[in-house]
PDB file of N, CA and C in Angstrom:
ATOM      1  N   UNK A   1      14.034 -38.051  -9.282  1.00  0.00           N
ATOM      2  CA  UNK A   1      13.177 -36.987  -8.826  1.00  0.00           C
ATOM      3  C   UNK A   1      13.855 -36.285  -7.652  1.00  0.00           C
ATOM      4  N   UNK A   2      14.024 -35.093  -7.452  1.00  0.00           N
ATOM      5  CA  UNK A   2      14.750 -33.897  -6.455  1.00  0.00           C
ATOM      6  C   UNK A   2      13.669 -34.033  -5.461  1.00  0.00           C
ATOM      7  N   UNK A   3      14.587 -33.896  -4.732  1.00  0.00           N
ATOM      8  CA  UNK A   3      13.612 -33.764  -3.522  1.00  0.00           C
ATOM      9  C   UNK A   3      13.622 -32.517  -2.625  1.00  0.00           C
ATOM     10  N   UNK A   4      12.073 -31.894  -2.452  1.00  0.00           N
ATOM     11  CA  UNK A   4      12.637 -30.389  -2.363  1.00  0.00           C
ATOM     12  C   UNK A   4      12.666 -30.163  -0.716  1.00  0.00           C
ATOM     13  N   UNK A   5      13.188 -29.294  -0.338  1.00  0.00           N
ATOM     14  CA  UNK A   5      13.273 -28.905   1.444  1.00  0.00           C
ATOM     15  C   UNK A   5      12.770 -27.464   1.446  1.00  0.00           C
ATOM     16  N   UNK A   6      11.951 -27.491   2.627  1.00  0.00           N
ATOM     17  CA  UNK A   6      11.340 -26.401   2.782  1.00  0.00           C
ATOM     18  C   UNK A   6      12.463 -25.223   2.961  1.00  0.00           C
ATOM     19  N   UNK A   7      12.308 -23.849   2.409  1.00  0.00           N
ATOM     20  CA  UNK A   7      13.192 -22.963   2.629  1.00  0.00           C
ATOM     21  C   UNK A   7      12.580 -22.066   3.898  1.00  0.00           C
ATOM     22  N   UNK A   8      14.074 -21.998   4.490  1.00  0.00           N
ATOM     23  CA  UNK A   8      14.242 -21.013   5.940  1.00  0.00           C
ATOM     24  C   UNK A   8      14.794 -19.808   6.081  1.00  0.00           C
ATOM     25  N   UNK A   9      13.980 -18.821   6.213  1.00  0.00           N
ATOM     26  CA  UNK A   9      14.393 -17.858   6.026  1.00  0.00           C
ATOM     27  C   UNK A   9      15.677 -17.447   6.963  1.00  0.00           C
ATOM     28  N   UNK A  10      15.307 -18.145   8.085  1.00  0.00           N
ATOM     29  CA  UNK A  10      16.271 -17.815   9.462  1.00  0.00           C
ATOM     30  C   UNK A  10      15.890 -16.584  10.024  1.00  0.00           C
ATOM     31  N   UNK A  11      14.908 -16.630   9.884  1.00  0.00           N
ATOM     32  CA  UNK A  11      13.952 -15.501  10.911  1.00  0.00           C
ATOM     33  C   UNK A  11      13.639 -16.420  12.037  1.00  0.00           C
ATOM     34  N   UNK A  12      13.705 -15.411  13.413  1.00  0.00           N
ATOM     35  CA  UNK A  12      13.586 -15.800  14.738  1.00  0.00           C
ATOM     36  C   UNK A  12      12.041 -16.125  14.845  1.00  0.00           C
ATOM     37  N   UNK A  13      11.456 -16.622  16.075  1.00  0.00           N
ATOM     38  CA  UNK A  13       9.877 -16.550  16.487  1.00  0.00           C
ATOM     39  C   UNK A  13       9.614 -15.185  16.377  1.00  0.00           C
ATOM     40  N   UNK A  14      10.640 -14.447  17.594  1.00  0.00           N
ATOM     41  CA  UNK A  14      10.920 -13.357  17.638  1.00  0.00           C
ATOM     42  C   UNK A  14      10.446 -11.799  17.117  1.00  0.00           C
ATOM     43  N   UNK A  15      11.593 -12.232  15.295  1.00  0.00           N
ATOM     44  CA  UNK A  15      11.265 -11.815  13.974  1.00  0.00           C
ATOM     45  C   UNK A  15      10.093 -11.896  13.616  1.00  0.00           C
ATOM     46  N   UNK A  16       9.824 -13.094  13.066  1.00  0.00           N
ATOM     47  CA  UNK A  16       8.074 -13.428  13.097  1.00  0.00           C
ATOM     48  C   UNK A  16       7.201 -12.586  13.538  1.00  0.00           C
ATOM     49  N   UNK A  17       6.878 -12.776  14.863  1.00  0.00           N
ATOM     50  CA  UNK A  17       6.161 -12.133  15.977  1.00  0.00           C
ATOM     51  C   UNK A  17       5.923 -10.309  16.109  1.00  0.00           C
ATOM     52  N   UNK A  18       7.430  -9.663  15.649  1.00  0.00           N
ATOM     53  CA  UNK A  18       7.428  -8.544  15.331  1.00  0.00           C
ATOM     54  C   UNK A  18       6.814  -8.238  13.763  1.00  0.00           C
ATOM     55  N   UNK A  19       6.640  -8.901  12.936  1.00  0.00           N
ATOM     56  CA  UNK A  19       6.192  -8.361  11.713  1.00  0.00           C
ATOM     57  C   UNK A  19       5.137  -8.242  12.023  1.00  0.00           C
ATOM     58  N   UNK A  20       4.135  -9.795  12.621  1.00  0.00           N
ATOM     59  CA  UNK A  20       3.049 -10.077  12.456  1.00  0.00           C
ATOM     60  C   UNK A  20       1.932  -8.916  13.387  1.00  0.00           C
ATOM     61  N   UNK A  21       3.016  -7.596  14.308  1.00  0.00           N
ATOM     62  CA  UNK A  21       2.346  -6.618  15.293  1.00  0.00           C
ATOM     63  C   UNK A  21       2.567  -5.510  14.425  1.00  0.00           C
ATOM     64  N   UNK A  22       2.989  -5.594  13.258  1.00  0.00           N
ATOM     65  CA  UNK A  22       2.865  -4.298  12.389  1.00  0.00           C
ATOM     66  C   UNK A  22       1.936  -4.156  11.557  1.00  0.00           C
ATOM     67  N   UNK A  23       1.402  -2.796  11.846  1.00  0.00           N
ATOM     68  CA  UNK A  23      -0.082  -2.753  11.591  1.00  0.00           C
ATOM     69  C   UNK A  23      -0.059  -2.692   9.843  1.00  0.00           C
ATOM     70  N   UNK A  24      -0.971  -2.994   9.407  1.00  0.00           N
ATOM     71  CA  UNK A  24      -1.113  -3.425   7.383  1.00  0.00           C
ATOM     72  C   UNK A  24      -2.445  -2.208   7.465  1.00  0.00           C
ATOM     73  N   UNK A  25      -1.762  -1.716   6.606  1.00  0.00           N
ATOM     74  CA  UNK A  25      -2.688  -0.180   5.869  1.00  0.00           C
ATOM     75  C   UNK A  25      -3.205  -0.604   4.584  1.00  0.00           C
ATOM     76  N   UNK A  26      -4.412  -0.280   4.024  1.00  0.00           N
ATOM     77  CA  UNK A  26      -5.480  -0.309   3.081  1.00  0.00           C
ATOM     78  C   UNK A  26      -5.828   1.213   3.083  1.00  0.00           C
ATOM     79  N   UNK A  27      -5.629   1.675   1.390  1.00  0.00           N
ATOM     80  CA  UNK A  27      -6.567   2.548   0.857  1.00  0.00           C
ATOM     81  C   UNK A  27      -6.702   1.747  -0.486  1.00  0.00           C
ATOM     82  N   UNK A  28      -8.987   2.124  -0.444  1.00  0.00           N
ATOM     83  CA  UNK A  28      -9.039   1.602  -1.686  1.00  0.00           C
ATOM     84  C   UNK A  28      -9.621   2.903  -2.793  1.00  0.00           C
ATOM     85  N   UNK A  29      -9.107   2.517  -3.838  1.00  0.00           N
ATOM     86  CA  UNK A  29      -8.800   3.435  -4.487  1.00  0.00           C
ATOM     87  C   UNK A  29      -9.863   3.287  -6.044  1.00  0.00           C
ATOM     88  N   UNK A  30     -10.585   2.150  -5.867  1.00  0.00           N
ATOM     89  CA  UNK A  30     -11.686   1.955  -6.925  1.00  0.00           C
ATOM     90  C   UNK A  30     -13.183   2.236  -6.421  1.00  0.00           C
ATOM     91  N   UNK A  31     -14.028   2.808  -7.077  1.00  0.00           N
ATOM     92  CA  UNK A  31     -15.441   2.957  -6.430  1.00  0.00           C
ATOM     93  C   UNK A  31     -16.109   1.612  -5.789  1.00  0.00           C
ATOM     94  N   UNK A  32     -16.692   2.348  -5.058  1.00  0.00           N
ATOM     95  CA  UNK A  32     -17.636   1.189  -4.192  1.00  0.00           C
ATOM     96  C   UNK A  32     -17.880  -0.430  -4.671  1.00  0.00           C
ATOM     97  N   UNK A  33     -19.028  -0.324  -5.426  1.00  0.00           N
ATOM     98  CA  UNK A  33     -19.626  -1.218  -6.126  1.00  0.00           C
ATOM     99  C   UNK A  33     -18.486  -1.899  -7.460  1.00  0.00           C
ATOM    100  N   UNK A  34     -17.264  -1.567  -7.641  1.00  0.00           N
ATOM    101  CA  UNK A  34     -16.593  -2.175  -8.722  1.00  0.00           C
ATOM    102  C   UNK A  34     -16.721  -3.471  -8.671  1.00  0.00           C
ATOM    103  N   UNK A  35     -16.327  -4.306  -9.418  1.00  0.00           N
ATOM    104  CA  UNK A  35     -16.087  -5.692  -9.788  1.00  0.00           C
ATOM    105  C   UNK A  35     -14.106  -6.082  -9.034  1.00  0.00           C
ATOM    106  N   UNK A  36     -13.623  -5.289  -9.133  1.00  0.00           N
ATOM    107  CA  UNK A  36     -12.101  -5.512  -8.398  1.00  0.00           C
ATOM    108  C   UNK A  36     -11.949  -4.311  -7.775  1.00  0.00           C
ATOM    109  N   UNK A  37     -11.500  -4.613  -7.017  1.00  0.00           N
ATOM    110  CA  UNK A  37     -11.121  -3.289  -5.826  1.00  0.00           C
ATOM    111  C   UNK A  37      -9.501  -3.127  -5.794  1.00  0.00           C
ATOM    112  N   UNK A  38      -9.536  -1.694  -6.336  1.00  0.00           N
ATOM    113  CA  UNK A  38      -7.565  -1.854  -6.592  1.00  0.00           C
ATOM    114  C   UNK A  38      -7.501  -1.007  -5.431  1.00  0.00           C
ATOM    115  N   UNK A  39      -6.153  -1.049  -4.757  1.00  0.00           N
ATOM    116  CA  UNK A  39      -5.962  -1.056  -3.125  1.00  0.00           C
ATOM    117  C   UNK A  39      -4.086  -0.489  -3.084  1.00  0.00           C
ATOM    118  N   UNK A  40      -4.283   0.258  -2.442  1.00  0.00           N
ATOM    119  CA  UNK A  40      -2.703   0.347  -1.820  1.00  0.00           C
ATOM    120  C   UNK A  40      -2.736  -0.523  -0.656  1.00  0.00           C
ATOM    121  N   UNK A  41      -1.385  -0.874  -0.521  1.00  0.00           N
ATOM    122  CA  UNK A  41      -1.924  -2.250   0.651  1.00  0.00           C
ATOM    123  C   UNK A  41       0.104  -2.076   1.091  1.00  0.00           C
ATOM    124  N   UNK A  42      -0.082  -1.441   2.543  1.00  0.00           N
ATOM    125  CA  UNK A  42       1.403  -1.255   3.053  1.00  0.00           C
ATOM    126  C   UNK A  42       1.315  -1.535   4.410  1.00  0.00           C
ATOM    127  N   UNK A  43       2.805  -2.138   4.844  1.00  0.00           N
ATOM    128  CA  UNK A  43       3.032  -2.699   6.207  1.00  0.00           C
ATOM    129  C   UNK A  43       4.136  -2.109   6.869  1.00  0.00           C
ATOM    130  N   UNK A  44       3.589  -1.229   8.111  1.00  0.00           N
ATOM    131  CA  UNK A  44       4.531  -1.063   8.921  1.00  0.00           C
ATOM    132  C   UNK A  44       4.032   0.850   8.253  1.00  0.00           C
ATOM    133  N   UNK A  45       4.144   1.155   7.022  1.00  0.00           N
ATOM    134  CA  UNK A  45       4.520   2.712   6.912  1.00  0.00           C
ATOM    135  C   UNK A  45       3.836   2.748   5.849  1.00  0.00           C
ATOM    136  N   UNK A  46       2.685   3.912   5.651  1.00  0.00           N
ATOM    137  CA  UNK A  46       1.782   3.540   4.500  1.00  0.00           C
ATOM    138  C   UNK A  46       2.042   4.351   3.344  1.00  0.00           C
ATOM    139  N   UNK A  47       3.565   4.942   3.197  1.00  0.00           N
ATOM    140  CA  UNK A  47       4.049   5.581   2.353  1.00  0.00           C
ATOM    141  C   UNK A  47       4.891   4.438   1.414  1.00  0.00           C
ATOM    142  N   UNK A  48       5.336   3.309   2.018  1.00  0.00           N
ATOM    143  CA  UNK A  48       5.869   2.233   1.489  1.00  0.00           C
ATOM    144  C   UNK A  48       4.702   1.325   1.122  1.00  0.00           C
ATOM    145  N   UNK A  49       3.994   1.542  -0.140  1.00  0.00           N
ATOM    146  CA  UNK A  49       2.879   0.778  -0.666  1.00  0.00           C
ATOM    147  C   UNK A  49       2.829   0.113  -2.237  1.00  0.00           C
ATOM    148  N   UNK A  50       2.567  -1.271  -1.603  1.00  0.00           N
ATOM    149  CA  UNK A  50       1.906  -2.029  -3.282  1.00  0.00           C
ATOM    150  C   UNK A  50       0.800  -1.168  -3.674  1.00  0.00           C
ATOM    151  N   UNK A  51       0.594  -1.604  -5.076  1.00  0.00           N
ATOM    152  CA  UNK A  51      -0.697  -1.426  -5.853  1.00  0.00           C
ATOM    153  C   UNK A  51      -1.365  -2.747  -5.701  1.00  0.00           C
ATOM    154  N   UNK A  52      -2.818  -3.308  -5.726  1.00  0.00           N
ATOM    155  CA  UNK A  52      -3.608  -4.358  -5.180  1.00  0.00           C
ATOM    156  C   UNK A  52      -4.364  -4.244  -6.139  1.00  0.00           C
ATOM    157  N   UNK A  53      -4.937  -5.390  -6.835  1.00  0.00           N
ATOM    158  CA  UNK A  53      -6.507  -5.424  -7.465  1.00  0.00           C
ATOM    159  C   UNK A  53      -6.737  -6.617  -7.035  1.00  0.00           C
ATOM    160  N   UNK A  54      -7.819  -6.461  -6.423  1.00  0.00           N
ATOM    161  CA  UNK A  54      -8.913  -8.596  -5.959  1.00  0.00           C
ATOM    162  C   UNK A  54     -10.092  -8.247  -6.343  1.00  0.00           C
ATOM    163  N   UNK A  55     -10.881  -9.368  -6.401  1.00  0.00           N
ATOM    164  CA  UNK A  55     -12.153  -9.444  -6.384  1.00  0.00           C
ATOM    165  C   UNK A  55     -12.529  -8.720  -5.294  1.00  0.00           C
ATOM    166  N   UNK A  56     -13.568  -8.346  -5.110  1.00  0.00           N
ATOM    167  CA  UNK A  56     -14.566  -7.981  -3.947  1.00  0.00           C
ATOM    168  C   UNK A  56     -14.548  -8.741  -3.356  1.00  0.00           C
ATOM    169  N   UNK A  57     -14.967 -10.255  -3.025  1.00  0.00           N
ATOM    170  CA  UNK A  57     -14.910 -11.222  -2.157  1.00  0.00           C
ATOM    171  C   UNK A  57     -13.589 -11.388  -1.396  1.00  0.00           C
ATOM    172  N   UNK A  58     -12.181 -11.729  -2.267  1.00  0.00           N
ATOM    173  CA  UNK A  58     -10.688 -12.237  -1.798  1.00  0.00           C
ATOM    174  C   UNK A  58     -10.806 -10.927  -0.802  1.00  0.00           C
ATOM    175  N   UNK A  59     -11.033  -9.523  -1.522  1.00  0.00           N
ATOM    176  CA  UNK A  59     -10.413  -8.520  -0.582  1.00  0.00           C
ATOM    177  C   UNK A  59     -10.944  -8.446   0.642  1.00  0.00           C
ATOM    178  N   UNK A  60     -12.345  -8.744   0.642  1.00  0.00           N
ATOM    179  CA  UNK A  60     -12.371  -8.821   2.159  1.00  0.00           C
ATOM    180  C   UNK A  60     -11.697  -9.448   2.710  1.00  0.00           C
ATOM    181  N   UNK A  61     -12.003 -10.969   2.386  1.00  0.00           N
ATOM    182  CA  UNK A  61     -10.998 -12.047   3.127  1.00  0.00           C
ATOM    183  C   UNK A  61      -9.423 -11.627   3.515  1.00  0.00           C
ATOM    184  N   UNK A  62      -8.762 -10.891   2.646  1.00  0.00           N
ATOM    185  CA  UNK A  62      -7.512 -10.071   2.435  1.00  0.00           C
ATOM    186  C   UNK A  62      -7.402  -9.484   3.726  1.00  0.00           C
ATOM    187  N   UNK A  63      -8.332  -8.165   3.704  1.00  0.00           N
ATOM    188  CA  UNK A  63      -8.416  -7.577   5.140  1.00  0.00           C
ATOM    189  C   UNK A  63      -8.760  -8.116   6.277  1.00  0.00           C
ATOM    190  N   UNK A  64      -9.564  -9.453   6.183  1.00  0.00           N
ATOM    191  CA  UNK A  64      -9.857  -9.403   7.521  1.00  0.00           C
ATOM    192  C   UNK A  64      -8.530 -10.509   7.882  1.00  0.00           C
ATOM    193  N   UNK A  65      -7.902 -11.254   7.147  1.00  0.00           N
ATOM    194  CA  UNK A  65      -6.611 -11.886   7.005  1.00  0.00           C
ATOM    195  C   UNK A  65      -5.671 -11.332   8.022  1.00  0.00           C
ATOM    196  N   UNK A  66      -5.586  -9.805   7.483  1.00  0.00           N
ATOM    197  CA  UNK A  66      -4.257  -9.170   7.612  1.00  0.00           C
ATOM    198  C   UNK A  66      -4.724  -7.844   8.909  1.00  0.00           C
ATOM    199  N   UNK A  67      -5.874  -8.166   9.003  1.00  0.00           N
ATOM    200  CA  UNK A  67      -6.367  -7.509  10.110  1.00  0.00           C
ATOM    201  C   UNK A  67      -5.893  -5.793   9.822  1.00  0.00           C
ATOM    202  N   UNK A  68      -6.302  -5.415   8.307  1.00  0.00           N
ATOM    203  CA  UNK A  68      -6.260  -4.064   8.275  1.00  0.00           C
ATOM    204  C   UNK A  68      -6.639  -2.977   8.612  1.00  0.00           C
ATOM    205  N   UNK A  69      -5.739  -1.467   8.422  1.00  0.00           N
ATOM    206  CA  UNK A  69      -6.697  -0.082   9.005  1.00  0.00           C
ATOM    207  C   UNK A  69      -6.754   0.437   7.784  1.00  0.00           C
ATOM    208  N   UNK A  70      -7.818   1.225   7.462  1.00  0.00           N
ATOM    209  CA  UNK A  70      -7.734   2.288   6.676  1.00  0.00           C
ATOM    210  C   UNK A  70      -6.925   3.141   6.758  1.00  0.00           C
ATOM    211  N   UNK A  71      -6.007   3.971   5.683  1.00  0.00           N
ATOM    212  CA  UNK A  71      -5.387   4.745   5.910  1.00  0.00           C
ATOM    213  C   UNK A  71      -5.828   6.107   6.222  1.00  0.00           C
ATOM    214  N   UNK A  72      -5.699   6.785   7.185  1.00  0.00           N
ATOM    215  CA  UNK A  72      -6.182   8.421   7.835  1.00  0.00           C
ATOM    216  C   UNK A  72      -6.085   9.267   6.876  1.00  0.00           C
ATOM    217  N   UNK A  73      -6.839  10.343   7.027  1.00  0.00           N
ATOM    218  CA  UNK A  73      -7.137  11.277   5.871  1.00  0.00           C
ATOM    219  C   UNK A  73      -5.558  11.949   5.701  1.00  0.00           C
ATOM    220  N   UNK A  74      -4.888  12.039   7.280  1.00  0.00           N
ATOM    221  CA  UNK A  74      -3.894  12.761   7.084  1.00  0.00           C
ATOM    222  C   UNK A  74      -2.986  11.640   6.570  1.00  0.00           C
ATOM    223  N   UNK A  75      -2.503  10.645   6.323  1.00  0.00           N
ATOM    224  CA  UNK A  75      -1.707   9.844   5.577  1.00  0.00           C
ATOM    225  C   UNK A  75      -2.028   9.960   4.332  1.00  0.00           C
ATOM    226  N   UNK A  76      -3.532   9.568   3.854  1.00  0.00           N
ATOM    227  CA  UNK A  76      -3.296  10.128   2.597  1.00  0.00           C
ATOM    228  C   UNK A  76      -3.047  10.986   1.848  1.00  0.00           C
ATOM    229  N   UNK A  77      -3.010  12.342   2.362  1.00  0.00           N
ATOM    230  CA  UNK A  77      -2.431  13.616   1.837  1.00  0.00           C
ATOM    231  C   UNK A  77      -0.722  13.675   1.914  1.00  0.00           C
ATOM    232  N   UNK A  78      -0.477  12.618   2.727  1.00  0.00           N
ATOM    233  CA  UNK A  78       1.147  12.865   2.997  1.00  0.00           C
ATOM    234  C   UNK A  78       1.349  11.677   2.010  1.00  0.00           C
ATOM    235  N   UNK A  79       1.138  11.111   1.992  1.00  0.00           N
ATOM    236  CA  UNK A  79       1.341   9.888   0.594  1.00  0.00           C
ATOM    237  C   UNK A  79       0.922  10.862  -0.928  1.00  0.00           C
ATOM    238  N   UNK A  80      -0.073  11.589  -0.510  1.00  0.00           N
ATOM    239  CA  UNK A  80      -0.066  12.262  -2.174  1.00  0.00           C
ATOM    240  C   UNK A  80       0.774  13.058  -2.472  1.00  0.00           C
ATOM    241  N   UNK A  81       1.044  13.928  -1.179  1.00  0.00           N
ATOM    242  CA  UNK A  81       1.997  14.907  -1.573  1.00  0.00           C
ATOM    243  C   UNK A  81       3.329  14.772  -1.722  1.00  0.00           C
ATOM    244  N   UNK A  82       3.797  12.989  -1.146  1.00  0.00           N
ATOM    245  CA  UNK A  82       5.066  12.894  -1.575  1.00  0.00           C
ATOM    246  C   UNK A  82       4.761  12.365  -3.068  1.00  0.00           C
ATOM    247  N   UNK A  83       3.808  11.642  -3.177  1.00  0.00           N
ATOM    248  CA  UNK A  83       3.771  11.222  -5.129  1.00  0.00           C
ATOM    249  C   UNK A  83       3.694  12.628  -6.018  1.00  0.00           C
ATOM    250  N   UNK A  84       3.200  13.529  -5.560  1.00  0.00           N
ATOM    251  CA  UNK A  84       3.136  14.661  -6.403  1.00  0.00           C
ATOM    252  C   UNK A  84       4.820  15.348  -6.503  1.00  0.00           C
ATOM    253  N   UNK A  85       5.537  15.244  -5.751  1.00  0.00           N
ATOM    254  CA  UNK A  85       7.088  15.680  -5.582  1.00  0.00           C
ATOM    255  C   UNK A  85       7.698  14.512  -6.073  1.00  0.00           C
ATOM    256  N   UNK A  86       6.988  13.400  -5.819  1.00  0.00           N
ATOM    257  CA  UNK A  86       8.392  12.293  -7.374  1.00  0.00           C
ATOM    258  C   UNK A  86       7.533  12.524  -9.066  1.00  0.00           C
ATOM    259  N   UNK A  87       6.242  13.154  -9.328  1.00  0.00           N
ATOM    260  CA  UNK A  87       5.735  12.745 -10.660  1.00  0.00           C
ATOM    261  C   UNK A  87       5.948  14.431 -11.135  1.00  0.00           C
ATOM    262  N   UNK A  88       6.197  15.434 -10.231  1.00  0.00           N
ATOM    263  CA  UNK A  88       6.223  16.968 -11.171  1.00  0.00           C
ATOM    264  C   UNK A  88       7.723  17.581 -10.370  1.00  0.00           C
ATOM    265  N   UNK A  89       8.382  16.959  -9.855  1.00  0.00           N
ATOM    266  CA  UNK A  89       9.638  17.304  -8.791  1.00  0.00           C
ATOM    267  C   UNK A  89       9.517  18.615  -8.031  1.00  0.00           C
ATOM    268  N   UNK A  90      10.155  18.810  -7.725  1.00  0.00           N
ATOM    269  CA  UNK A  90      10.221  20.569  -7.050  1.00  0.00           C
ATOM    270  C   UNK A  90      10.599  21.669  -8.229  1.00  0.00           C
ATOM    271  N   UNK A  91      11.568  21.324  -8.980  1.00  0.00           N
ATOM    272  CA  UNK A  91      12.288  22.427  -9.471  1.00  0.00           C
ATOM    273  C   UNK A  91      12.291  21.863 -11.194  1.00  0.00           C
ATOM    274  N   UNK A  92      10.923  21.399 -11.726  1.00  0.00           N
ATOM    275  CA  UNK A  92      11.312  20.890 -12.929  1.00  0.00           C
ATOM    276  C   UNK A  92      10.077  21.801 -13.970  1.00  0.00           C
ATOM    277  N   UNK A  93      10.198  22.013 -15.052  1.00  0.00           N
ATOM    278  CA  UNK A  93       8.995  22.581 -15.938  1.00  0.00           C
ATOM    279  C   UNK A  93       7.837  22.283 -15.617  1.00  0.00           C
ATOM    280  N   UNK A  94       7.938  21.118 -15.616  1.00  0.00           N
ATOM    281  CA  UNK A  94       6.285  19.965 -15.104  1.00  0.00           C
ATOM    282  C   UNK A  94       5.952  20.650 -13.990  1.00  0.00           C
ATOM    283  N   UNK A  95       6.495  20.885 -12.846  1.00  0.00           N
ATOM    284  CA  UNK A  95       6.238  21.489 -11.678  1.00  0.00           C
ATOM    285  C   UNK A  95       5.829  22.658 -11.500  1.00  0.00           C
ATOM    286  N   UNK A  96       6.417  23.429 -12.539  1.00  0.00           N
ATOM    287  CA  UNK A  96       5.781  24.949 -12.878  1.00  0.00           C
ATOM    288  C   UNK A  96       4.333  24.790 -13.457  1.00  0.00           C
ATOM    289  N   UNK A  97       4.480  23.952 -14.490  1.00  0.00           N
ATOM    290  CA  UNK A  97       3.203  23.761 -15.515  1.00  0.00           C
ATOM    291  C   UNK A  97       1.954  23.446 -14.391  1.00  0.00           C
ATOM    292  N   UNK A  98       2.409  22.431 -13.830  1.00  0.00           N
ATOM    293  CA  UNK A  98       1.276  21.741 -12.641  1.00  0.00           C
ATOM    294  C   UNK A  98       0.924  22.873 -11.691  1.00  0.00           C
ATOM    295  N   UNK A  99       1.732  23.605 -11.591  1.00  0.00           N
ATOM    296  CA  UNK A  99       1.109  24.849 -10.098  1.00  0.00           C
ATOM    297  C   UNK A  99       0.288  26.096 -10.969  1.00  0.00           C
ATOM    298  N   UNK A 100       1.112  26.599 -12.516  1.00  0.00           N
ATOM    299  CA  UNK A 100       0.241  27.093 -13.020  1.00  0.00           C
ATOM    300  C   UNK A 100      -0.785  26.768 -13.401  1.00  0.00           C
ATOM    301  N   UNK A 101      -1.623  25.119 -13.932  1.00  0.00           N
ATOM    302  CA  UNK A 101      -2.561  24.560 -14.043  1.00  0.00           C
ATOM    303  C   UNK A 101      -3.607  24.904 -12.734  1.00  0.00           C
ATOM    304  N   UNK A 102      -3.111  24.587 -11.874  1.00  0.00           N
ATOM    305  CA  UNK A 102      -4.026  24.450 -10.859  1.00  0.00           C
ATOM    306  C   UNK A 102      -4.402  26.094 -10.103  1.00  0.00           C
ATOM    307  N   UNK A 103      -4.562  27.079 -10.461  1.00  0.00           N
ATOM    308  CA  UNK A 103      -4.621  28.101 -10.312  1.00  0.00           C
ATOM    309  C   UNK A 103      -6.028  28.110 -11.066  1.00  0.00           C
TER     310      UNK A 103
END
């Protein structure tokens, strides 16, 4: 039988200590009352974000875990508007199609 050893990342207290002061961003992105709450869930920059689904229950626990903020109205427009420039680009058909759509 192997015997296993805990793995070290070789991160300082330091290291540690600095992640653990970077603030963790939450937008949730399923209605209220759902059964799973799917979540962007980013640390440090809320443009750098997972996709999340938990129960209603875990996610609280989740947030109050990770001691989250909601993301600001103005982050989320700057998070959409960079997803809207990687899913229709600047200079592509889609991009035309999408600006003439929305007219």
């Amino acid at each position: 039988m192997s015997r296993s050893t805990p793995l070290d990342s070789g991160r300082t207290a330091a290291a540690r200590n600095d992640f653990q002061t970077l603030t963790k961003y939450v937008r949730v992105r399923s209605a209220p009352q759902a059964r799973f709450v799917e979540f962007d869930f980013a640390i440090g920059d809320p443009s750098l974000f997972v996709e999340l689904v938990l129960p209603q229950d875990a996610f609280a626990r989740f947030c109050a875990d990770n001691q989250v903020v909601a993301m600001s109205q103005e982050q989320i427009r700057a998070v959409d508007a960079e997803l809207e420039k990687w899913r229709y680009g600047e200079e592509t058909l889609m991009a035309h199609n999408h600006d003439r759509n929305a007219h």
